[in-house]
Protein backbone atom coordinates (compact mmCIF):
# COMPACT_ATOMS: atom_id res chain seq x y z
CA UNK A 1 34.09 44.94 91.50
CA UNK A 2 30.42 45.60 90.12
CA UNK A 3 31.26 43.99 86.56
CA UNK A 4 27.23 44.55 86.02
CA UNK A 5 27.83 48.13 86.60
CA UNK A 6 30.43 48.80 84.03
CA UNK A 7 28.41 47.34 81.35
CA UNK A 8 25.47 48.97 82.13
CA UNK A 9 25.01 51.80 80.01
CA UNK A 10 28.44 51.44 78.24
CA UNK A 11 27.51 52.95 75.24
CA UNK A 12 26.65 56.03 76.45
CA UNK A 13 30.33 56.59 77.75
CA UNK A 14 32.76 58.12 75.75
CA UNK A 15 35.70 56.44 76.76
CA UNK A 16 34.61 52.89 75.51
CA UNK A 17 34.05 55.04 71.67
CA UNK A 18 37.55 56.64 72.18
CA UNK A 19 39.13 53.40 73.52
CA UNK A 20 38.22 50.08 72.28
CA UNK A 21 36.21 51.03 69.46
CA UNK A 22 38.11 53.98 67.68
CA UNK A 23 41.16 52.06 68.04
CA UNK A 24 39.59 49.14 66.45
CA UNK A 25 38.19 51.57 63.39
CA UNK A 26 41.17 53.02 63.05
CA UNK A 27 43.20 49.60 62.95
CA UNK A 28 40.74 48.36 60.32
CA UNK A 29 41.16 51.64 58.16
CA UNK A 30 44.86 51.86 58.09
CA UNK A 31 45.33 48.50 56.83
CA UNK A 32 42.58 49.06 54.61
CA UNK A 33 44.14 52.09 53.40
CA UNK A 34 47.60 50.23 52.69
CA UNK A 35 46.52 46.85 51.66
CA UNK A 36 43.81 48.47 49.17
CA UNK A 37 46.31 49.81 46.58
CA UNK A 38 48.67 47.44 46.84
CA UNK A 39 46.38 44.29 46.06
CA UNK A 40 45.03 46.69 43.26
CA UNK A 41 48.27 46.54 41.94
CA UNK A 42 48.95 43.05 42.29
CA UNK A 43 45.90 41.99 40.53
CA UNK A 44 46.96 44.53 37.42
CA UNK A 45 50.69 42.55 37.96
CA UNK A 46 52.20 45.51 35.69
CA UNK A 47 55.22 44.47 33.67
CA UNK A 48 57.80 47.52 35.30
CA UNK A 49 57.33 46.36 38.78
CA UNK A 50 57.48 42.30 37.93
CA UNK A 51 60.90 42.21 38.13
CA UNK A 52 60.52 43.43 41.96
CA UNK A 53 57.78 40.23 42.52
CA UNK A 54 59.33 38.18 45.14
CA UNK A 55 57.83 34.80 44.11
CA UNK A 56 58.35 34.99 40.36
CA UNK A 57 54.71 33.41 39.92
CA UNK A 58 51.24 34.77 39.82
CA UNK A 59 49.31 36.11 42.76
CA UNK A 60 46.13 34.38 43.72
CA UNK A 61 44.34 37.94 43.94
CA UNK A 62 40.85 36.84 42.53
CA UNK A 63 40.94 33.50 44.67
CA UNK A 64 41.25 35.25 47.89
CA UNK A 65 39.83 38.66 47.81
CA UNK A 66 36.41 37.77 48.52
CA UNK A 67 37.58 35.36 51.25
CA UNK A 68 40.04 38.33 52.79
CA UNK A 69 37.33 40.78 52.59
CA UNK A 70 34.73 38.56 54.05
CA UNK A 71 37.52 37.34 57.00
CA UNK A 72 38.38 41.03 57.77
CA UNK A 73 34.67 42.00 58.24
CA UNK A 74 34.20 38.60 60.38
CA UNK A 75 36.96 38.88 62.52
CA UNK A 76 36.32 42.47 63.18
CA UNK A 77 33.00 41.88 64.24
CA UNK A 78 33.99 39.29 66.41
CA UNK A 79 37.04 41.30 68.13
CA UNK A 80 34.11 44.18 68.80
CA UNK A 81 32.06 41.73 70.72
CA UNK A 82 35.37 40.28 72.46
CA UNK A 83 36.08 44.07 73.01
CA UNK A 84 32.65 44.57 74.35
CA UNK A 85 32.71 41.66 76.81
CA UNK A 86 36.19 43.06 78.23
CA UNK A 87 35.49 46.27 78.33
CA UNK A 88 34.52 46.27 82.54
CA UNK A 89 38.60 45.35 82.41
CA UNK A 90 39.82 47.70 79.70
CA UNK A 91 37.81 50.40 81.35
CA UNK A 92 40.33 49.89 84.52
CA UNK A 93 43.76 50.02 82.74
CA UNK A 94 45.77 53.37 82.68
CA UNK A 95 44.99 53.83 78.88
CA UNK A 96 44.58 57.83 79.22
CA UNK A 97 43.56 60.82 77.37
CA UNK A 98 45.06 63.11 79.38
CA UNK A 99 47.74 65.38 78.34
CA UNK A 100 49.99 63.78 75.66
CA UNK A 101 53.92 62.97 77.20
CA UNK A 102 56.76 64.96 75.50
CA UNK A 103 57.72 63.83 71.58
CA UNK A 104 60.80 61.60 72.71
CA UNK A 105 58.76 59.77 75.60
CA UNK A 106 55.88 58.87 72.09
CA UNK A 107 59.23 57.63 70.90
CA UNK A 108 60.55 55.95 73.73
CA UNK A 109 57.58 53.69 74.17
CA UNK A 110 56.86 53.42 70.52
CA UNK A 111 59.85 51.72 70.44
CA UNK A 112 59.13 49.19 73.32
CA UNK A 113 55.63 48.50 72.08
CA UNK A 114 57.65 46.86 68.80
CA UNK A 115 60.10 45.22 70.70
CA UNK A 116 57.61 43.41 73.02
CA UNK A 117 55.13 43.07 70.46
CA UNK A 118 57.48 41.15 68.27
CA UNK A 119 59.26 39.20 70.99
CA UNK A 120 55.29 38.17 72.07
CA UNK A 121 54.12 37.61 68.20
CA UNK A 122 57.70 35.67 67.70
CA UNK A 123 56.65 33.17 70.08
CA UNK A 124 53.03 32.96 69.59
CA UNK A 125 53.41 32.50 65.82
CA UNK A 126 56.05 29.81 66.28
CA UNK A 127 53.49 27.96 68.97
CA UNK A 128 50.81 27.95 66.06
CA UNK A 129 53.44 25.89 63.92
CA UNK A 130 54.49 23.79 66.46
CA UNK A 131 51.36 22.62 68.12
CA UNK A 132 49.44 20.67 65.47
CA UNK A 133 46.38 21.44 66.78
CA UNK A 134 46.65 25.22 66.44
CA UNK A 135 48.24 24.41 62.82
CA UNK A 136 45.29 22.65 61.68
CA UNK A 137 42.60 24.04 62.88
CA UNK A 138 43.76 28.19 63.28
CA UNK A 139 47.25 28.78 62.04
CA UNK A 140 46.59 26.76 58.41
CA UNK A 141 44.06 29.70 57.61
CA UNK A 142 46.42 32.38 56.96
CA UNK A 143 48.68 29.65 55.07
CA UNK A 144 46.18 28.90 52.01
CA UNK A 145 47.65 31.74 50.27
CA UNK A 146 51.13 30.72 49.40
CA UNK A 147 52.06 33.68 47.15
CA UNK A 148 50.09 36.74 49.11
CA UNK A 149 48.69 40.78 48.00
CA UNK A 150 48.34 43.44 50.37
CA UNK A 151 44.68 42.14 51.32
CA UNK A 152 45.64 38.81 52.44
CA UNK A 153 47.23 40.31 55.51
CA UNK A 154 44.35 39.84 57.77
CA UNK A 155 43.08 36.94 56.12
CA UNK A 156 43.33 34.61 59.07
CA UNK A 157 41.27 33.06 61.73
CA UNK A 158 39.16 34.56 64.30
CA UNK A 159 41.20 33.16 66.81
CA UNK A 160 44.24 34.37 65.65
CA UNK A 161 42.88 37.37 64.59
CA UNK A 162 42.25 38.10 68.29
CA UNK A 163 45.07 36.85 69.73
CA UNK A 164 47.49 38.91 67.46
CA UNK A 165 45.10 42.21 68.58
CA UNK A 166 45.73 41.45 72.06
CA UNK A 167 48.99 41.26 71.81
CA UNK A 168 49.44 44.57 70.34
CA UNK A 169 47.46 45.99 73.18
CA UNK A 170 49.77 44.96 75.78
CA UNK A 171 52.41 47.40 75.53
CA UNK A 172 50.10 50.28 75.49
CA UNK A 173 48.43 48.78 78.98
CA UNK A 174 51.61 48.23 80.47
CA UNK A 175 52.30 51.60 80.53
CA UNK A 176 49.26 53.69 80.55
CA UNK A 177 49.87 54.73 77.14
CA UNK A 178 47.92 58.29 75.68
CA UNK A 179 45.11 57.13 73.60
CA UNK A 180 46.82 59.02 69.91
CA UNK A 181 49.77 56.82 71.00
CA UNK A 182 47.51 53.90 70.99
CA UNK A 183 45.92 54.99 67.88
CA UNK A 184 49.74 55.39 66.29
CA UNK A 185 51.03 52.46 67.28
CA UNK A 186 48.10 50.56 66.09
CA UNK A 187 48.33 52.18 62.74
CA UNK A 188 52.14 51.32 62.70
CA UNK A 189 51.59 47.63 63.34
CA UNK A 190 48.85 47.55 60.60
CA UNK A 191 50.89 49.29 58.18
CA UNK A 192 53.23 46.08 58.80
CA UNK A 193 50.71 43.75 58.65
CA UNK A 194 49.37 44.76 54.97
CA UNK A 195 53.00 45.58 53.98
CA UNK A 196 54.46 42.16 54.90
CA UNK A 197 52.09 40.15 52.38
CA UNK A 198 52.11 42.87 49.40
CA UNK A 199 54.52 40.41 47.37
CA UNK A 200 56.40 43.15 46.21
CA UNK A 201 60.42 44.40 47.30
CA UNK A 202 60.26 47.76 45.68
CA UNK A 203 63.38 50.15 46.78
CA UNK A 204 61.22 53.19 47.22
CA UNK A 205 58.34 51.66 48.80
CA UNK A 206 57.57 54.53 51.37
CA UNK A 207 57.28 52.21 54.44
CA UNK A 208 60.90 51.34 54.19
CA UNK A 209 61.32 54.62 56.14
CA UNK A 210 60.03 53.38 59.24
CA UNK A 211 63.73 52.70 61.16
CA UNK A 212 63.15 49.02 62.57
CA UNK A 213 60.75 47.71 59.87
CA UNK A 214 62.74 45.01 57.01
CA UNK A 215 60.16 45.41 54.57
CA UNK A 216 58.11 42.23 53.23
CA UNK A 217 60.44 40.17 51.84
CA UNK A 218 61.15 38.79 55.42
CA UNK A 219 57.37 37.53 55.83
CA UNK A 220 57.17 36.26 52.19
CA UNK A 221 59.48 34.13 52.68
CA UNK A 222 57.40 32.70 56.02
CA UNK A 223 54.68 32.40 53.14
CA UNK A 224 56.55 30.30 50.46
CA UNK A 225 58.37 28.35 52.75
CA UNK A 226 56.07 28.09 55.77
CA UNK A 227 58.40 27.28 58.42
CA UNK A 228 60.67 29.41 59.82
CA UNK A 229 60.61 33.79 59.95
CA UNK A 230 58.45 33.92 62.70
CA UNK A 231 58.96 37.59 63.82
CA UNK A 232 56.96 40.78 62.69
CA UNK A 233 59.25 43.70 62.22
CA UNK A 234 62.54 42.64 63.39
CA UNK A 235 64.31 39.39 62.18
CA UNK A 236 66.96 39.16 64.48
CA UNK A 237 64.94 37.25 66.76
CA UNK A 238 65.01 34.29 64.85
CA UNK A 239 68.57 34.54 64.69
CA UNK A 240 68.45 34.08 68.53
CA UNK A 241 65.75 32.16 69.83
CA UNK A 242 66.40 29.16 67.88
CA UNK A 243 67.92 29.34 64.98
CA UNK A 244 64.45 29.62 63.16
CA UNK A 245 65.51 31.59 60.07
CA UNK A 246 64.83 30.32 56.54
CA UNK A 247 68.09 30.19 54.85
CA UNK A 248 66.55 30.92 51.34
CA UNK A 249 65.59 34.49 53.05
CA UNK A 250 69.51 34.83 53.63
CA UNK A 251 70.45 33.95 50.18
CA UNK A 252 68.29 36.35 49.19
CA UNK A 253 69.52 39.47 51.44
CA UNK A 254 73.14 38.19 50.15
CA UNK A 255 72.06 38.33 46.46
CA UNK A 256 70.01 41.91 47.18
CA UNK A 257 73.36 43.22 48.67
CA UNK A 258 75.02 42.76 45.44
CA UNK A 259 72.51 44.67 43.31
CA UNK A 260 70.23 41.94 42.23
CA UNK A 261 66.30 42.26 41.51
CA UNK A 262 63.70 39.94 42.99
CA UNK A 263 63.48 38.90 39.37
CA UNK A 264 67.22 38.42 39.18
CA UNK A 265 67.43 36.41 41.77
CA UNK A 266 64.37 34.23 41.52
CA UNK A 267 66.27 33.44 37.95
CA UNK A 268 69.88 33.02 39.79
CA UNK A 269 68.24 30.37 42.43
CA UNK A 270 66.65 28.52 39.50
CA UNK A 271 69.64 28.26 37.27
CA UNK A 272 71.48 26.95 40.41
CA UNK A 273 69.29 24.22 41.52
CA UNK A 274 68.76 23.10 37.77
CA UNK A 275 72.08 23.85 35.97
CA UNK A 276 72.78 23.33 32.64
CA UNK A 277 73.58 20.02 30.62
CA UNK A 278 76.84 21.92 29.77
CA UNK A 279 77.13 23.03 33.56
CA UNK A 280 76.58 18.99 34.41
CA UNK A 281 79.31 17.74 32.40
CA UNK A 282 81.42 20.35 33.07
CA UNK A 283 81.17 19.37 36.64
CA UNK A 284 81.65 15.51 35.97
CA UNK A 285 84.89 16.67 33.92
C-alpha cells in the first residue's frame, strides 16, 4: 500500500471532508447544541426544577466551564490530527455514500452500534478505574467534577477523548455503514454524552424518548460515587459483567418507582443515614 499516496493531496478529496471531518463537526455541534442549554440552566439553578437536581448541592458551573470549553476545543483538535494521520486507513474501510439501506436496516444497525459501543465503553471505562495508571494520569480528568452540567461531558483527557471516539467508530466500520448513518449515530451518542452529566432527572426531558437510553441519573451516580456504573446507555451490563452497579443508583430507581423527586429522595437518604434523636431512642427502646 502507497500510504504516501493517500496523503498526498488529501484535502482536495471529498471523501476525507464528508468522512472524518464532517463527522467530527457534526459530533462537536450536537453536543454543543445539547450541553449548551442545559449548563445554561444549571448555572441559573432555577428554584422549579431544584427539586429534580440529582445531587441536592450546587453545580460547579463557573469552576469548570472555561476548563470544559478549553478541553473540548483541545481534544478536538487533537482527534483532527489523529484523524488526519489515519486517514490512508479510514480511506479503505466500507464507510459509503452510496445509496442509503431501507429505514429498518438504519434501525437494525443503529441498534448494534449501541450495543457494541456500550459493551466496548463498559469495559474500557472500567479498565481506566482499575489500572492506576490510567486513573491517575487520564481517567482522574473527567472525575474533578463531582457534581457535573451538560458541558462537563467532554471534559476529559485527550487520551480518553480519543479512545471513546474510536470506539464509536467501530460499529459503523464493521459494517460499511452509509455516511448519514454515521452522522446519526454520532449525533445519538453525543446527545448521551451531554445528557448523562446535565445533573438534572426531569420526567419530560425530550431525550427520554430515545428507546434504550436511562437518562442521566445512571452516569451521575458514576460521578458522585466514582466507582461502579460503568456503561453508557444501557445499565444492565453492570448487572452482568461483574456485579459493578452502585447500589445507591438502585435505591434510587426503587424510591423513583414510588413517585419520589430527586429532591425527595436526596431528603429520604439523609434522614435515613442520620435519624432522629427520637428515631435513636426509639430504636434502643
Amino acid at each position: 500500500m502507497n500510504v504516501l499516496g493517500y496523503w498526498d493531496g488529501f484535502y482536495y478529496d471529498p471523501w476525507f471532508w464528508q468522512f472524518p471531518m464532517a463527522t467530527l463537526a457534526i459530533s462537536m455541534a450536537a453536543f454543543l447544541i445539547v450541553a449548551t442549554p442545559w449548563t445554561i440552566v444549571a448555572g441559573l439553578d432555577p428554584a422549579p426544577l431544584r427539586k429534580y437536581k440529582i445531587q441536592q448541592k450546587p453545580f460547579e458551573v463557573r469552576k469548570f466551564l472555561l476548563p470544559s470549553l478549553g478541553r473540548i476545543l483541545i481534544n478536538n483538535i487533537i482527534l483532527a490530527a489523529l484523524l488526519i494521520l489515519s486517514w490512508p486507513v479510514l480511506k479503505l474501510t466500507a464507510v459509503h455514500n452510496n445509496e442509503l439501506p431501507v429505514w429498518y436496516v438504519i434501525v437494525a444497525q443503529l441498534v448494534f452500534f449501541v450495543l457494541l459501543d456500550d459493551f466496548l465503553y463498559y469495559w474500557m471505562h472500567r479498565y481506566m478505574h482499575e489500572n492506576k495508571w490510567l486513573l491517575q494520569n487520564v481517567h482522574s480528568v473527567h472525575h474533578r467534577v463531582r457534581n457535573t452540567c451538560g458541558i462537563n461531558g467532554n471534559y476529559m483527557h485527550w487520551l480518553e477523548f480519543t479512545l471513546t471516539a474510536a470506539v464509536t467508530l467501530i460499529g459503523p466500520i464493521l459494517l460499511g455503514a452509509h455516511i448519514y448513518v454515521v452522522w446519526l449515530w454520532v449525533i445519538i451518542r453525543q446527545i448521551e454524552g451531554a445528557d448523562g452529566h446535565i445533573g438534572y432527572d426531569i420526567p419530560w426531558n425530550p431525550v427520554h424518548l430515545l428507546p434504550v437510553y436511562q437518562g442521566p441519573v445512571y452516569h451521575d451516580f458514576h460521578h458522585a460515587k466514582f466507582k461502579g456504573n460503568y456503561a453508557g446507555f444501557l445499565p444492565y451490563l453492570d448487572k452482568y459483567m461483574g456485579k459493578t452497579y452502585i447500589p445507591a443508583y438502585l435505591s434510587y430507581l426503587k424510591a423513583k418507582k414510588r413517585g419520589l423527586t430527586a429532591g425527595e429522595i436526596d431528603q429520604q437518604s439523609k434522614a435515613e443515614l442520620n435519624p432522629s434523636r427520637a428515631d435513636r431512642q426509639n430504636t434502643h427502646q
